[in-house]
Protein backbone atom coordinates (compact mmCIF):
# COMPACT_ATOMS: atom_id res chain seq x y z
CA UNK A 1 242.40 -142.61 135.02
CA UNK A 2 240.08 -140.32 132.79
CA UNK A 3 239.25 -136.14 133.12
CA UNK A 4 235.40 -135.55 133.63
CA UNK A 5 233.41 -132.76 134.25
CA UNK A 6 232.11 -131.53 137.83
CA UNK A 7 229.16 -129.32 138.35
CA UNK A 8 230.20 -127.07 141.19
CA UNK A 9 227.34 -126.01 143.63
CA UNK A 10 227.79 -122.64 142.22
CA UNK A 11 226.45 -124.27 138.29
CA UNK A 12 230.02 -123.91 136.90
CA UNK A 13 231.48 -126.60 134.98
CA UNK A 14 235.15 -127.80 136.18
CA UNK A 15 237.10 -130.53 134.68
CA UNK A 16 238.65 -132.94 137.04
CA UNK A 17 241.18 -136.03 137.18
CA UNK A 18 239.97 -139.15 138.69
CA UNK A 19 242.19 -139.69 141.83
CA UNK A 20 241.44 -143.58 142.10
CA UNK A 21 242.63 -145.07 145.59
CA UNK A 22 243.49 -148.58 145.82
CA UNK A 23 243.03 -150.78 149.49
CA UNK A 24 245.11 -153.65 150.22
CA UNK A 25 243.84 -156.94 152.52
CA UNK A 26 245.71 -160.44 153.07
CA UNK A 27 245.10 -163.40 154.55
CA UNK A 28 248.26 -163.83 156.18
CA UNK A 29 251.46 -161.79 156.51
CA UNK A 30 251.56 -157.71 156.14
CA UNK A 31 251.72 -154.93 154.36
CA UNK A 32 253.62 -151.50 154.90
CA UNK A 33 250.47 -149.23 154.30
CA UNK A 34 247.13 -150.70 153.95
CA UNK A 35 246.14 -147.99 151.61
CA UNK A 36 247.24 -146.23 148.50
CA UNK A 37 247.31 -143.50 146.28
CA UNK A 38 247.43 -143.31 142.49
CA UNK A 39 250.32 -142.85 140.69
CA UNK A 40 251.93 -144.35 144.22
CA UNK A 41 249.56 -147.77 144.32
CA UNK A 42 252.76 -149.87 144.83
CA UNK A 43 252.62 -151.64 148.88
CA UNK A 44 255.11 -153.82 150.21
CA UNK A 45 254.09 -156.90 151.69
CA UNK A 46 255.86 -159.26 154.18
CA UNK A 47 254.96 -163.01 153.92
CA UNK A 48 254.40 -164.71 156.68
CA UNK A 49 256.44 -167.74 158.46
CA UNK A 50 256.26 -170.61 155.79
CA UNK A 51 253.90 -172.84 155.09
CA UNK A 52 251.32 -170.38 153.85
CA UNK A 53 248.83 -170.45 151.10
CA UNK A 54 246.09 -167.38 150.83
CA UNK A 55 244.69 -164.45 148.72
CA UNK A 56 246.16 -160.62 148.80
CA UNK A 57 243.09 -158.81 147.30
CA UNK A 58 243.21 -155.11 145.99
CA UNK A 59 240.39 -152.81 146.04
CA UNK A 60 240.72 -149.93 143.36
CA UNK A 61 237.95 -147.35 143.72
CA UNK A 62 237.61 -144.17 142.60
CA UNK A 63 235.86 -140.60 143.79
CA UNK A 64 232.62 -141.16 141.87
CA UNK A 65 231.53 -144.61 142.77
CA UNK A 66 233.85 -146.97 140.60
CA UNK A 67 234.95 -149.66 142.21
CA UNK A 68 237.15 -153.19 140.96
CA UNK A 69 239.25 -155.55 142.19
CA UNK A 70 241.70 -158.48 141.46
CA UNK A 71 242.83 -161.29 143.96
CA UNK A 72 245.77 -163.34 143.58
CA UNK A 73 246.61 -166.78 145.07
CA UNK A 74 250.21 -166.58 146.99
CA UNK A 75 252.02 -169.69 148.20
CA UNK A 76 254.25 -169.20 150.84
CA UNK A 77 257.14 -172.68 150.52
């Protein structure tokens, strides 16, 4: 999360907060929300029936075309 300066359409100079937003996906079981907010990024996710073995990915993008992501393996016994 950084401050940066906006232009307004007007020419003024504001500074704003990056807001990022962070989506969630899964190959199996669920999550509360699908979507979330920063500081709130935590989800909850329920597995599914075991056996399972898949990827919960998390998009984090921001307002100004920033984008990441991280995957992690889950195992499901």
């Amino acid at each position: 999360v950084e401050d940066y300066d906006y232009i307004t359409p007007d020419g003024e100079v504001e500074t704003r907060t990056e807001e990022p937003y962070f989506l969630w996906y899964t190959e199996g079981g669920t999550f509360d929300i699908n979507f979330s907010l920063f500081p709130y990024s935590n989800v909850e996710w329920t597995a599914p029936k075991a056996p399972f073995e898949g990827v919960i990915i998390s998009v984090i993008r921001d307002r100004r075309g920033g984008m990441d992501w991280e995957a992690i393996k889950v195992v499901v016994e």
